[in-house]
PDB file of N, CA and C in Angstrom:
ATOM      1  N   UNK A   1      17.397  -6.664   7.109  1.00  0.00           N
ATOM      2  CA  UNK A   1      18.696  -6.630   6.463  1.00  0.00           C
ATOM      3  C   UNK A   1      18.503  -6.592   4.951  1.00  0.00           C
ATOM      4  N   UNK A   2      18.840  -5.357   4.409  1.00  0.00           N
ATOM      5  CA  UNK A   2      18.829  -5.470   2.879  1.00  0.00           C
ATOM      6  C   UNK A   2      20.009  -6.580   2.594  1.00  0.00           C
ATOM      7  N   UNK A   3      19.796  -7.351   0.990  1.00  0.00           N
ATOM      8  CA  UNK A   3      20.105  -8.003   0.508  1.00  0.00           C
ATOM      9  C   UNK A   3      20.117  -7.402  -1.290  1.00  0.00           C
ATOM     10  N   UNK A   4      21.494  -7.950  -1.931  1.00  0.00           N
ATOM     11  CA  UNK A   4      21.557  -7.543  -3.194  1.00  0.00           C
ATOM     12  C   UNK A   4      20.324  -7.848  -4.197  1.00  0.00           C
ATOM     13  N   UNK A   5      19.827  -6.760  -4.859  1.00  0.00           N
ATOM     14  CA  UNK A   5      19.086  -7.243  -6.098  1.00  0.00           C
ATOM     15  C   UNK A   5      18.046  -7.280  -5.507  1.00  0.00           C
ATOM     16  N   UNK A   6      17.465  -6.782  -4.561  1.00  0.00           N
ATOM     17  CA  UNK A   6      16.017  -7.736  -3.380  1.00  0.00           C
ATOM     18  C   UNK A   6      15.591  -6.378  -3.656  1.00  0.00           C
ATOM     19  N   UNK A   7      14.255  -5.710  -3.845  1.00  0.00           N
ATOM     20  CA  UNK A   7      13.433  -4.790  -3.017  1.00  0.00           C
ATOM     21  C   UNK A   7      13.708  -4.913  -1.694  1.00  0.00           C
ATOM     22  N   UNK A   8      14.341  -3.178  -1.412  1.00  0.00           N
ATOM     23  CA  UNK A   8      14.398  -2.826  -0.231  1.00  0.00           C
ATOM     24  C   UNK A   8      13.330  -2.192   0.557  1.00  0.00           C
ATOM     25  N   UNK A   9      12.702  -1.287  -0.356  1.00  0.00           N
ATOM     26  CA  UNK A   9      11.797   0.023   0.091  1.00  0.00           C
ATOM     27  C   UNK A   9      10.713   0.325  -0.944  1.00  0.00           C
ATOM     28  N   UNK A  10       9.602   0.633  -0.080  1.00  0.00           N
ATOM     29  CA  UNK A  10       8.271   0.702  -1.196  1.00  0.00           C
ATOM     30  C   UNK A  10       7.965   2.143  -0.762  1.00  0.00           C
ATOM     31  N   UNK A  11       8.009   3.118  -2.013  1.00  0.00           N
ATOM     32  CA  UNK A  11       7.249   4.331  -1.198  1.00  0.00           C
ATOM     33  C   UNK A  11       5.930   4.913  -1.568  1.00  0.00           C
ATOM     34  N   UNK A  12       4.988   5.223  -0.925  1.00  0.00           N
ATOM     35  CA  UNK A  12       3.934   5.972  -1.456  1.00  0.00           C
ATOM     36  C   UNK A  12       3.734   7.072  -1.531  1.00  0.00           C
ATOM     37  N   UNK A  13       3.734   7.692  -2.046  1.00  0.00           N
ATOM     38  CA  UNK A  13       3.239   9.040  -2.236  1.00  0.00           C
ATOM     39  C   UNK A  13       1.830   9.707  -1.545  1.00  0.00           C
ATOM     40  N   UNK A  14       2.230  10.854  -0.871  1.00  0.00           N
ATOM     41  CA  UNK A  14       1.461  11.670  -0.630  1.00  0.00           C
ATOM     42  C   UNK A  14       1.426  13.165  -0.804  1.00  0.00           C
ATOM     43  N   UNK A  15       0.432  14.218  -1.310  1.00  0.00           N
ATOM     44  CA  UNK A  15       0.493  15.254  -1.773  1.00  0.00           C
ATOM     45  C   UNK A  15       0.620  16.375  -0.504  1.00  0.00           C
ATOM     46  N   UNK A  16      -0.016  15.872   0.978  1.00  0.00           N
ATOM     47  CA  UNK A  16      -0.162  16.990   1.721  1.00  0.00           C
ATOM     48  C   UNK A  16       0.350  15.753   3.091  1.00  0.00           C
ATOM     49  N   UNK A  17      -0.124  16.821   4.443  1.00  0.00           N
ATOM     50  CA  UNK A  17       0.543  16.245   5.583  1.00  0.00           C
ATOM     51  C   UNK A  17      -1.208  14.997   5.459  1.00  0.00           C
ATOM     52  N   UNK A  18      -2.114  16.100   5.427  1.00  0.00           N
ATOM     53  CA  UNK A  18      -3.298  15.236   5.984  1.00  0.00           C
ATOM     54  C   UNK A  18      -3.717  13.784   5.029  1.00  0.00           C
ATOM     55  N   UNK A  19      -2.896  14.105   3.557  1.00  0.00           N
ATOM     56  CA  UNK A  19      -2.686  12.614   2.636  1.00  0.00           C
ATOM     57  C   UNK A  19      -2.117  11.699   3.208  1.00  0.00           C
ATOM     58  N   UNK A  20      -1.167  12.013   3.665  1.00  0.00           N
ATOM     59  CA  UNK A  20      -0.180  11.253   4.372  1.00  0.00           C
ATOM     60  C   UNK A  20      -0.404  10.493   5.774  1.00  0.00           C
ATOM     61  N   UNK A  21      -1.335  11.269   6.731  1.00  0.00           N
ATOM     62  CA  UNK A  21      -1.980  10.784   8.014  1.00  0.00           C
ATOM     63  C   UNK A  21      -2.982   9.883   7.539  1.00  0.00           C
ATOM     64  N   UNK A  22      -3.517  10.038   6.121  1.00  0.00           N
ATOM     65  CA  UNK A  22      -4.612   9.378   5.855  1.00  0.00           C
ATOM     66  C   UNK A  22      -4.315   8.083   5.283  1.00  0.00           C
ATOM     67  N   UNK A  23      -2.878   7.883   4.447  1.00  0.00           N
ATOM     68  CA  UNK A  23      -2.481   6.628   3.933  1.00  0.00           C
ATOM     69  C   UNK A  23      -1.687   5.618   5.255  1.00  0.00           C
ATOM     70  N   UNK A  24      -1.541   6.574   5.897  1.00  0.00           N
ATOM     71  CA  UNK A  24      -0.691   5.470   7.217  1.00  0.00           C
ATOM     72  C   UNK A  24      -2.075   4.818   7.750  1.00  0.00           C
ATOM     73  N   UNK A  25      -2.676   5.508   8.349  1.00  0.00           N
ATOM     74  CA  UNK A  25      -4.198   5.662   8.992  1.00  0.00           C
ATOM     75  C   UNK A  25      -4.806   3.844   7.826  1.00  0.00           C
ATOM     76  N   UNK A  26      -4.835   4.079   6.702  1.00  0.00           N
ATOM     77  CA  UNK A  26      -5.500   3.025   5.840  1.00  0.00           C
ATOM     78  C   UNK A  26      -4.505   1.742   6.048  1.00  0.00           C
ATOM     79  N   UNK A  27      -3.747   1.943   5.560  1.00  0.00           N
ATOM     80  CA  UNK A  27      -2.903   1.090   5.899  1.00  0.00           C
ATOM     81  C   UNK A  27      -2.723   0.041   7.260  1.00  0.00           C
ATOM     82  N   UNK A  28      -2.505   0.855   8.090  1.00  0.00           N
ATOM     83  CA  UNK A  28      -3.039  -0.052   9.767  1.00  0.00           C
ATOM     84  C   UNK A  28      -4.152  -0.542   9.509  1.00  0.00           C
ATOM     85  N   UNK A  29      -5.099   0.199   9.438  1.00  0.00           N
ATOM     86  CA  UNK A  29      -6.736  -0.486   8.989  1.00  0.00           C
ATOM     87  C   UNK A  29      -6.530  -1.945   8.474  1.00  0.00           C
ATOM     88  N   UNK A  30      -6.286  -1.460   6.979  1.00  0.00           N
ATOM     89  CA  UNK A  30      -6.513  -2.943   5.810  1.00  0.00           C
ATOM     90  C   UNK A  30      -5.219  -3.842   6.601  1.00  0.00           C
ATOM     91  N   UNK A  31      -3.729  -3.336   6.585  1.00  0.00           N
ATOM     92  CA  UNK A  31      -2.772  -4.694   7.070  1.00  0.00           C
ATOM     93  C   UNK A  31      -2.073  -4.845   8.274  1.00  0.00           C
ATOM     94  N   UNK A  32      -3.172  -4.200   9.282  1.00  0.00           N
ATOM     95  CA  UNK A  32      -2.239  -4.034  10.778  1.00  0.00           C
ATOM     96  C   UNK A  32      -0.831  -3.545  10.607  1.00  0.00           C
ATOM     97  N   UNK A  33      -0.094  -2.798   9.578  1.00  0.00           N
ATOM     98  CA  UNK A  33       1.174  -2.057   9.516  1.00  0.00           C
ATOM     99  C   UNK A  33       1.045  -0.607  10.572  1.00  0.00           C
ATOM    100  N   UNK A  34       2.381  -1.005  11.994  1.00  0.00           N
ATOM    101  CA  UNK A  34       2.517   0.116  12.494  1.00  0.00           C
ATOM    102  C   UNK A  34       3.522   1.160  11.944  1.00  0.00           C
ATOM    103  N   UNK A  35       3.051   2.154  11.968  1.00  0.00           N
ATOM    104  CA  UNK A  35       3.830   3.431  11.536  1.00  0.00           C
ATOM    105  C   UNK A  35       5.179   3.927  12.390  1.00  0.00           C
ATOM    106  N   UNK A  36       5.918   4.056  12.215  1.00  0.00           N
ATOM    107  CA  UNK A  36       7.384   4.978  12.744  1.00  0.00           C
ATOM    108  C   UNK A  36       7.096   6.431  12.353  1.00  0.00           C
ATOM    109  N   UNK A  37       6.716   7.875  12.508  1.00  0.00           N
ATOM    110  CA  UNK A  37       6.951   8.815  11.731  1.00  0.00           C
ATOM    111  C   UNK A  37       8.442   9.555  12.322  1.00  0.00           C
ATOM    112  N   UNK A  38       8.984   9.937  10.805  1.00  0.00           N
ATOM    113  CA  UNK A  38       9.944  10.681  11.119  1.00  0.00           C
ATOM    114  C   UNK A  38       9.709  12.187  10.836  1.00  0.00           C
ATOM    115  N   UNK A  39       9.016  12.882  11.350  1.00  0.00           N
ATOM    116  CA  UNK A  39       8.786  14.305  11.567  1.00  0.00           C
ATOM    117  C   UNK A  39       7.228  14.047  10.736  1.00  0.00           C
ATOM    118  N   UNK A  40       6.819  14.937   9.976  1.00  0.00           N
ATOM    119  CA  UNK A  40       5.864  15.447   9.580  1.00  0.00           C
ATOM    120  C   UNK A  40       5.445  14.827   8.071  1.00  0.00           C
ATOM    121  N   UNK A  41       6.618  14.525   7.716  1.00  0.00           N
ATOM    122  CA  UNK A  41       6.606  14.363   5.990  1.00  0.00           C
ATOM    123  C   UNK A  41       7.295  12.963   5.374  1.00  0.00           C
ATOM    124  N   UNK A  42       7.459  12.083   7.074  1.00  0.00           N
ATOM    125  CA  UNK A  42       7.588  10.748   6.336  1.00  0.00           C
ATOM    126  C   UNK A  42       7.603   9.982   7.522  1.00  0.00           C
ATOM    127  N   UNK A  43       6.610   8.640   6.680  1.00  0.00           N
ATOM    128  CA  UNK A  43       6.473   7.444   8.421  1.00  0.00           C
ATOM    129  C   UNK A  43       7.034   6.310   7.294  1.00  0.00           C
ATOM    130  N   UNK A  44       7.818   5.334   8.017  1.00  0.00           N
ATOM    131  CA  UNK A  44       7.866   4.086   7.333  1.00  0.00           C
ATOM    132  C   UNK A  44       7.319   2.921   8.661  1.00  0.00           C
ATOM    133  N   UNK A  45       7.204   1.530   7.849  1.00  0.00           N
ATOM    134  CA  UNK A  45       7.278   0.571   8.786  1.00  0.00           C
ATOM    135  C   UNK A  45       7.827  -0.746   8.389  1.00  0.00           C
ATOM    136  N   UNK A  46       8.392  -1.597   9.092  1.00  0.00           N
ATOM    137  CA  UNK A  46       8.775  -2.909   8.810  1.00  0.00           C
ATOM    138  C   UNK A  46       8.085  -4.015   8.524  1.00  0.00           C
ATOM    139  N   UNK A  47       6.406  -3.962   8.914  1.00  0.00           N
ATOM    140  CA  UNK A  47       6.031  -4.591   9.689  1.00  0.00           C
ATOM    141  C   UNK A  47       4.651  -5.473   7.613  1.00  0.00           C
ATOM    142  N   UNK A  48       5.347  -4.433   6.659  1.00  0.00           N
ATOM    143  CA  UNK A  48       4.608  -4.964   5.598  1.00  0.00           C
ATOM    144  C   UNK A  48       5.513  -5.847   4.525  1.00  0.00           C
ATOM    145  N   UNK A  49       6.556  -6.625   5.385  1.00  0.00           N
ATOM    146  CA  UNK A  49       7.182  -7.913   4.759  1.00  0.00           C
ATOM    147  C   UNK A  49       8.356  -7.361   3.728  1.00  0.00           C
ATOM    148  N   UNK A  50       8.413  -5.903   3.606  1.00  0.00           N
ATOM    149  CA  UNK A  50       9.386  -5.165   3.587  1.00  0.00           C
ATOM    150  C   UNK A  50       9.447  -4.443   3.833  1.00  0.00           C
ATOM    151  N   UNK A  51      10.769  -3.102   3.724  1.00  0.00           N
ATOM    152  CA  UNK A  51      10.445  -1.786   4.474  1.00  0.00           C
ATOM    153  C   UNK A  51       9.484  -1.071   3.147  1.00  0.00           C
ATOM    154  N   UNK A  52       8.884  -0.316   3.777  1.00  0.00           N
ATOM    155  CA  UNK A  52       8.117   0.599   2.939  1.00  0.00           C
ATOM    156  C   UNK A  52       7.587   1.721   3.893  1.00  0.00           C
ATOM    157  N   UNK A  53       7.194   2.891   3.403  1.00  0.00           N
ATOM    158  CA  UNK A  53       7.312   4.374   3.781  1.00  0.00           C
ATOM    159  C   UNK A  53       6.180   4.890   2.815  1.00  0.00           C
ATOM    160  N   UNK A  54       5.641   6.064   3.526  1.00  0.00           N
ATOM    161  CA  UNK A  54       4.988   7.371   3.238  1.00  0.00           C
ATOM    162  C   UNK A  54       5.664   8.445   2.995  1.00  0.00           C
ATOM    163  N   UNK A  55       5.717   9.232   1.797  1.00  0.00           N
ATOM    164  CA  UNK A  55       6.555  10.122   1.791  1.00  0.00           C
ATOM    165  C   UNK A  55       5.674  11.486   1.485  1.00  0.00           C
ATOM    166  N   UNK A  56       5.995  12.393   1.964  1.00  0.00           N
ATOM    167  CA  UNK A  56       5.447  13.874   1.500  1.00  0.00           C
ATOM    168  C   UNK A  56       6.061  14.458   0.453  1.00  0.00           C
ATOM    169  N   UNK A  57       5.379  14.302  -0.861  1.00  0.00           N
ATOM    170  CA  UNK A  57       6.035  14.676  -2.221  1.00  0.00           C
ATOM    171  C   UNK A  57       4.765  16.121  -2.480  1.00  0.00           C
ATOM    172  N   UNK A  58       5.152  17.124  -2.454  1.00  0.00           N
ATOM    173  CA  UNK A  58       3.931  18.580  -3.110  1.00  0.00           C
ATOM    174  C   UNK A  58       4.191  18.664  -4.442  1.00  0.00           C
ATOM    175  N   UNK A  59       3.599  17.704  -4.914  1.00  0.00           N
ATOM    176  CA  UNK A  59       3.371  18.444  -6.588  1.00  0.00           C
ATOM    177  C   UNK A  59       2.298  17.682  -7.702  1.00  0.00           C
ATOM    178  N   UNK A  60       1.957  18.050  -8.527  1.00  0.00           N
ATOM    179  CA  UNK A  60       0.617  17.715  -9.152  1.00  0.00           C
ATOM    180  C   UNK A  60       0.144  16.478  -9.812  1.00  0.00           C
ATOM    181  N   UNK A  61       1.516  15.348 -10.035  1.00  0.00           N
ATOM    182  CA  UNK A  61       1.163  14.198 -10.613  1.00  0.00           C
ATOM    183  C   UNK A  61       1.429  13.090  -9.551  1.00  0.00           C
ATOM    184  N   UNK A  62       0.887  12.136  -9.740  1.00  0.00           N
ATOM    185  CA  UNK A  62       0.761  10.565  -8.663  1.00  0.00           C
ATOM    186  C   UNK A  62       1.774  10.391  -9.089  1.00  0.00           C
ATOM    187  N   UNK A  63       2.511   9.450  -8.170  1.00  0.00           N
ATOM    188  CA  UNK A  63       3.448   8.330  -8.636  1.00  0.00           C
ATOM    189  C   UNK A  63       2.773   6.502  -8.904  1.00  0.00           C
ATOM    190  N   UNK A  64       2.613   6.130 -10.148  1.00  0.00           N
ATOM    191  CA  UNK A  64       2.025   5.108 -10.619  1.00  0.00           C
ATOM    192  C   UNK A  64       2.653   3.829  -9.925  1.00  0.00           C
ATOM    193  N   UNK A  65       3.789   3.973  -9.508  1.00  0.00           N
ATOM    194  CA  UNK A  65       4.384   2.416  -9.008  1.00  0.00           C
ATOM    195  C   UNK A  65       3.308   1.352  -8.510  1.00  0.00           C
ATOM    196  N   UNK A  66       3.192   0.606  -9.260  1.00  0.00           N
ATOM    197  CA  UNK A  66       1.966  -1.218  -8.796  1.00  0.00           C
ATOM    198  C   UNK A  66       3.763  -1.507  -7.719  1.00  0.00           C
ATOM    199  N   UNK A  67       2.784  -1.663  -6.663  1.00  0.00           N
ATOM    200  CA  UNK A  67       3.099  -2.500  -5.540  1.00  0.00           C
ATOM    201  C   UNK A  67       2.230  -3.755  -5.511  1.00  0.00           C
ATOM    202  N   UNK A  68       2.396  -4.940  -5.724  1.00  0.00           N
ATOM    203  CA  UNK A  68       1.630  -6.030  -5.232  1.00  0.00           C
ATOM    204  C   UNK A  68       2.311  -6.658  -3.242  1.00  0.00           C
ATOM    205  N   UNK A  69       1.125  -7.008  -3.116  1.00  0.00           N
ATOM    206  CA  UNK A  69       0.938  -7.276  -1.578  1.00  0.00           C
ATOM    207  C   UNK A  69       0.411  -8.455  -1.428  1.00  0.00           C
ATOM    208  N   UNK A  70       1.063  -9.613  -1.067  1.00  0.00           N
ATOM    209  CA  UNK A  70       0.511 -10.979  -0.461  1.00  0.00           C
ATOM    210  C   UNK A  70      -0.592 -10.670   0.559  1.00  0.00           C
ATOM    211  N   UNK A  71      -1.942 -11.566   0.779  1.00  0.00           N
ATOM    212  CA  UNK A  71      -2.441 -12.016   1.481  1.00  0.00           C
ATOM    213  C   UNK A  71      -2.910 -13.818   1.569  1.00  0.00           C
ATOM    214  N   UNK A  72      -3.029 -14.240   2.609  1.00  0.00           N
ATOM    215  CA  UNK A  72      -3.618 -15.483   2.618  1.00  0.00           C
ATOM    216  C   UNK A  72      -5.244 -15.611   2.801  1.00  0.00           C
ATOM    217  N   UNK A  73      -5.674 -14.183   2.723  1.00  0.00           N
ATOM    218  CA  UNK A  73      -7.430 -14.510   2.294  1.00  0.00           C
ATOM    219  C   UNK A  73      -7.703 -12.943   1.864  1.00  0.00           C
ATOM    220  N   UNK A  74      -7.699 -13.553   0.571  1.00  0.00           N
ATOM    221  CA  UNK A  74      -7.973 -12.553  -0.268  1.00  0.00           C
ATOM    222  C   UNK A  74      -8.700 -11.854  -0.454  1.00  0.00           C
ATOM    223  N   UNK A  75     -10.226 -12.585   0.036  1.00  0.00           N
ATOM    224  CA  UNK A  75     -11.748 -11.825  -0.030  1.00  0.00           C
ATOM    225  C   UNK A  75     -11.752 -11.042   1.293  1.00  0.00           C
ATOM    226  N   UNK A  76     -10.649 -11.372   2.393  1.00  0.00           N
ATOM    227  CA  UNK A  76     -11.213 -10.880   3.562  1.00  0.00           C
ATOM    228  C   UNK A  76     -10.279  -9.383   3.473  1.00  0.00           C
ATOM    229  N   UNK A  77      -9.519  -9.429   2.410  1.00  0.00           N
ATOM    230  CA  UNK A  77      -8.730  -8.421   2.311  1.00  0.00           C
ATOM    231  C   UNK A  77      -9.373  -7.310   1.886  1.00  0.00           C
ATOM    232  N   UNK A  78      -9.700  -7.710   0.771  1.00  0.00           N
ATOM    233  CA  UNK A  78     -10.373  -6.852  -0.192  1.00  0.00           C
ATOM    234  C   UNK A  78     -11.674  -6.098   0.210  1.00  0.00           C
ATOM    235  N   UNK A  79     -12.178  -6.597   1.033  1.00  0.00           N
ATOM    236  CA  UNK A  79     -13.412  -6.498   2.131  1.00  0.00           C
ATOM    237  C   UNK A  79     -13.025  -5.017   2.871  1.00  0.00           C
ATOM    238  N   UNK A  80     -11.288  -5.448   3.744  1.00  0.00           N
ATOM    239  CA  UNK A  80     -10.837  -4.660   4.149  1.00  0.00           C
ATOM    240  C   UNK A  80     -10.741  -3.289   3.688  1.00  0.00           C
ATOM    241  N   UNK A  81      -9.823  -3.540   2.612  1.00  0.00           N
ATOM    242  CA  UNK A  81      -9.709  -1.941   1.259  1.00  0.00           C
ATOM    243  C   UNK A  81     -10.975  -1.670   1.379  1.00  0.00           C
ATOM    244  N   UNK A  82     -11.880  -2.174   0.327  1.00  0.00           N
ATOM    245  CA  UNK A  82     -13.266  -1.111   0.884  1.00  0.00           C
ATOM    246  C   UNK A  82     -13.832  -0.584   1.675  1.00  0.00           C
ATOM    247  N   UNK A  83     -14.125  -1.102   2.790  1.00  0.00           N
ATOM    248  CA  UNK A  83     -14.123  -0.626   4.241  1.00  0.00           C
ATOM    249  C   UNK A  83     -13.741   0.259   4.321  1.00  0.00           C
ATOM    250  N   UNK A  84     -11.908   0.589   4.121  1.00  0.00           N
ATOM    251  CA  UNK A  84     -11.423   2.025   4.644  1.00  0.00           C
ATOM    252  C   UNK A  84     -11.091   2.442   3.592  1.00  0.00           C
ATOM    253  N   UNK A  85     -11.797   2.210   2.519  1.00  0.00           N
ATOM    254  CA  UNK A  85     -11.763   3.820   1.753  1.00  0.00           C
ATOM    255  C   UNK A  85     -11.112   3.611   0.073  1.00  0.00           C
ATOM    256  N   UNK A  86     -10.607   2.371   0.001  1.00  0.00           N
ATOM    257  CA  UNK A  86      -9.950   1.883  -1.272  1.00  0.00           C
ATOM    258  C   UNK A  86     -11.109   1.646  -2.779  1.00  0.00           C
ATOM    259  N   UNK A  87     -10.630   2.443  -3.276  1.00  0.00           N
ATOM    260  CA  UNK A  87     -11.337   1.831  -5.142  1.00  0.00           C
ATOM    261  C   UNK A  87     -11.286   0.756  -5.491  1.00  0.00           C
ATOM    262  N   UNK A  88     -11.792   0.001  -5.813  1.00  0.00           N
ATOM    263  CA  UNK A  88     -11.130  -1.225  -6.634  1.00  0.00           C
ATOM    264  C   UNK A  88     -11.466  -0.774  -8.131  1.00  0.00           C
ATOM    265  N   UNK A  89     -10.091  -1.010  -8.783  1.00  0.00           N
ATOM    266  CA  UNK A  89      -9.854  -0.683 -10.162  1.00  0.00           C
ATOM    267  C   UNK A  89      -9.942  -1.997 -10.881  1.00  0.00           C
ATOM    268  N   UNK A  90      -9.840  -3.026 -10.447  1.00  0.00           N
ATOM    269  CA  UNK A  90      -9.894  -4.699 -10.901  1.00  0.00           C
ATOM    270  C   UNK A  90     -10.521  -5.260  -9.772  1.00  0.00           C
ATOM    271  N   UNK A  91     -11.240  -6.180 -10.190  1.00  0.00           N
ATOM    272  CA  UNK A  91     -12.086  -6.958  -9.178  1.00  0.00           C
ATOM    273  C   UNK A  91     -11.502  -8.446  -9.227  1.00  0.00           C
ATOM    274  N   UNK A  92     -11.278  -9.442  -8.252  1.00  0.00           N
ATOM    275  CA  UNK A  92     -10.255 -10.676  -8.377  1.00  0.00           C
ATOM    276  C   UNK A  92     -10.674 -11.444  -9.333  1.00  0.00           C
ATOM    277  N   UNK A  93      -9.424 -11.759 -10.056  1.00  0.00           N
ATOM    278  CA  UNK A  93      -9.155 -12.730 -11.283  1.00  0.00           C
ATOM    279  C   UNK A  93      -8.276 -13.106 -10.793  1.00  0.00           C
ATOM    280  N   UNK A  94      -8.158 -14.440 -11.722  1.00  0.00           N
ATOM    281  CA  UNK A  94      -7.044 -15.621 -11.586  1.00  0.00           C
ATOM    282  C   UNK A  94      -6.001 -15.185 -12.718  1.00  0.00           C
ATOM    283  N   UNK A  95      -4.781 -15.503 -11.821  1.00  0.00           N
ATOM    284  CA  UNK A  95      -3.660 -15.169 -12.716  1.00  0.00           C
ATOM    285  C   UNK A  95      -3.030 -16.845 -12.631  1.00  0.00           C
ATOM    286  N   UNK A  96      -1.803 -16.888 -13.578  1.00  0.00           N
ATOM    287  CA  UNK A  96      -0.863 -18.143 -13.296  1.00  0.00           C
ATOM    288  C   UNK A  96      -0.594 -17.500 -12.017  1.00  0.00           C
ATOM    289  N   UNK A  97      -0.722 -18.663 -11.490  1.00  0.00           N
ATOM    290  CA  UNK A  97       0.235 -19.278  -9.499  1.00  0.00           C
ATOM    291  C   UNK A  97      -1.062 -18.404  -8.651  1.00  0.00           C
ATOM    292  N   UNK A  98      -2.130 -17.709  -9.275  1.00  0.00           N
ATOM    293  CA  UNK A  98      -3.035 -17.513  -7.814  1.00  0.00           C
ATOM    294  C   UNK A  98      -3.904 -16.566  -8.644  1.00  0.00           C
ATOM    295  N   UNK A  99      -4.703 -15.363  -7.872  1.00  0.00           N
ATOM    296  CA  UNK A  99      -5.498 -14.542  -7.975  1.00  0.00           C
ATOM    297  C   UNK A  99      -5.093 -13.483  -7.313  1.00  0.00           C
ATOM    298  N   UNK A 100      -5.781 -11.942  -7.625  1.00  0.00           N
ATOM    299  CA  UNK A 100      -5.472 -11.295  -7.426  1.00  0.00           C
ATOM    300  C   UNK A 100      -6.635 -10.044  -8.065  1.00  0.00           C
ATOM    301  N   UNK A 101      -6.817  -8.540  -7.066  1.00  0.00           N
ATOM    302  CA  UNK A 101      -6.915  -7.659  -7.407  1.00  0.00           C
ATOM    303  C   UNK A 101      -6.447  -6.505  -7.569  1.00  0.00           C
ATOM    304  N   UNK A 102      -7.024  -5.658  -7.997  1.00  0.00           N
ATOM    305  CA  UNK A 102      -6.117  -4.193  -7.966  1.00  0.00           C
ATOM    306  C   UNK A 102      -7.211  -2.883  -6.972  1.00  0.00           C
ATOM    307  N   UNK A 103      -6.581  -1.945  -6.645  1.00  0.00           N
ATOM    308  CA  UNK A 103      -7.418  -1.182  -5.916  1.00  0.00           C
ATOM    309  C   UNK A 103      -6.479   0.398  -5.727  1.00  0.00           C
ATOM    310  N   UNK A 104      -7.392   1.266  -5.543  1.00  0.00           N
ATOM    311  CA  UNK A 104      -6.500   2.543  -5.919  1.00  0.00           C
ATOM    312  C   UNK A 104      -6.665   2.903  -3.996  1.00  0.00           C
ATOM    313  N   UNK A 105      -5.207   3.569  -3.565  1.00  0.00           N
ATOM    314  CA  UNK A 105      -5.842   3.471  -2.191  1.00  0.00           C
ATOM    315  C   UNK A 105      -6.562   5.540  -2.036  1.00  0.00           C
ATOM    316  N   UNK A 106      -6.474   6.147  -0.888  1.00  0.00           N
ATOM    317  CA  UNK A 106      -6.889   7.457  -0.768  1.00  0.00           C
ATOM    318  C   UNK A 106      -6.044   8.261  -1.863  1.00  0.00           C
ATOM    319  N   UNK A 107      -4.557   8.090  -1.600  1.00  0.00           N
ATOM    320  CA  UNK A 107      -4.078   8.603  -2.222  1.00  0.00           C
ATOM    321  C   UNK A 107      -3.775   8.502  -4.121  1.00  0.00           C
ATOM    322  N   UNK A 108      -4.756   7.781  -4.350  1.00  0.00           N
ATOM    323  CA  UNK A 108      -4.682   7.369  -5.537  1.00  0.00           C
ATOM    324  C   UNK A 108      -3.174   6.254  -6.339  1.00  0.00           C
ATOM    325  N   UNK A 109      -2.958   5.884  -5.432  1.00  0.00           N
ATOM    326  CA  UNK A 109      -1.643   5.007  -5.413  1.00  0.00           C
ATOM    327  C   UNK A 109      -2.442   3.375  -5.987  1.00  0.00           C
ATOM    328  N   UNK A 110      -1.715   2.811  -7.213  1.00  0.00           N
ATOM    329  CA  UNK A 110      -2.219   1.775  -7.574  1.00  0.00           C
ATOM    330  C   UNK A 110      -1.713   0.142  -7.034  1.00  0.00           C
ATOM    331  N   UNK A 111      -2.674  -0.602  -6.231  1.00  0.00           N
ATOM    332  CA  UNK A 111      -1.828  -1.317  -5.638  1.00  0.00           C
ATOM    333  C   UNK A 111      -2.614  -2.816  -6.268  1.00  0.00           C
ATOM    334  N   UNK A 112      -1.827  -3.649  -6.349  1.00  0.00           N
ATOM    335  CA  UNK A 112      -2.367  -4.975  -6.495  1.00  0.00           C
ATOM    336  C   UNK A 112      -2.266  -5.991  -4.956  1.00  0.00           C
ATOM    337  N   UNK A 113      -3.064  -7.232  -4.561  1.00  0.00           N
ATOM    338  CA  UNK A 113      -3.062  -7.773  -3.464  1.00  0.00           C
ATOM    339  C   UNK A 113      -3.103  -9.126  -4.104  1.00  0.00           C
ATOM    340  N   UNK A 114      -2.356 -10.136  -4.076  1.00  0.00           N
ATOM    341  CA  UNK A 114      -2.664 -11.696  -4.845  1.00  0.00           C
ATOM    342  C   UNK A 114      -2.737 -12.383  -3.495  1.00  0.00           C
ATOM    343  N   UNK A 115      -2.934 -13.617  -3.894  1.00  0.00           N
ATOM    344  CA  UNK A 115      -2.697 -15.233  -3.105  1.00  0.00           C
ATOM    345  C   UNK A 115      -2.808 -16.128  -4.162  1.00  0.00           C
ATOM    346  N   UNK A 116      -2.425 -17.133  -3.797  1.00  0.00           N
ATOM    347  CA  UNK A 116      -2.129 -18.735  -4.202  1.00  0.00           C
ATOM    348  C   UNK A 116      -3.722 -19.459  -4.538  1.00  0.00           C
TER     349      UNK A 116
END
């Protein structure tokens, strides 16, 4: 149920169909998120603590949006991202209220992951 003022929807960007099979694909990997696709050129799911989606965008620049993503074990996360395929652009530092890294995923999408 959306709510006023709340993030509703997170989207990522993808340049082609096979970007797009490949960011859902990572995604299950690193946060067990199942996919819905709605045809060819967009999957969302519920299942990443909000709605958020894959979208098929064709054209030559990324979309920069930092998404940060809770986990409750951070190293085992981050473990994860590398595994299937993630950069890390920041390696974990402590912020006020927790820690946190950053990591670029296939699609070059910049994401941060914190905990407490």
């Amino acid at each position: 149920m959306s709510k006023h003022h709340q993030i509703d929807l997170v989207e990522f960007r993808a340049q082609s169909k096979e970007e797009l099979k490949s960011l859902t694909l990572f995604y299950s990997n690193v946060f067990s998120w199942n996919y819905k696709d709605w045809g060819e050129a967009y999957s969302d799911t519920t299942d990443s603590g909000i709605t958020s989606a894959v979208d098929l965008v064709e054209r030559s620049s990324k979309n920069m949006t930092l998404t940060v993503i809770y986990s409750e074990n951070l190293d085992a996360t981050m473990k994860a991202v590398v595994e299937s395929g993630g950069k890390l652009t920041q390696d974990i530092y402590d912020f006020p209220g927790g820690r946190r890294f950053h990591f670029n995923d296939p699609a070059g999408n910049e994401i941060a992951v914190w905990s407490e």
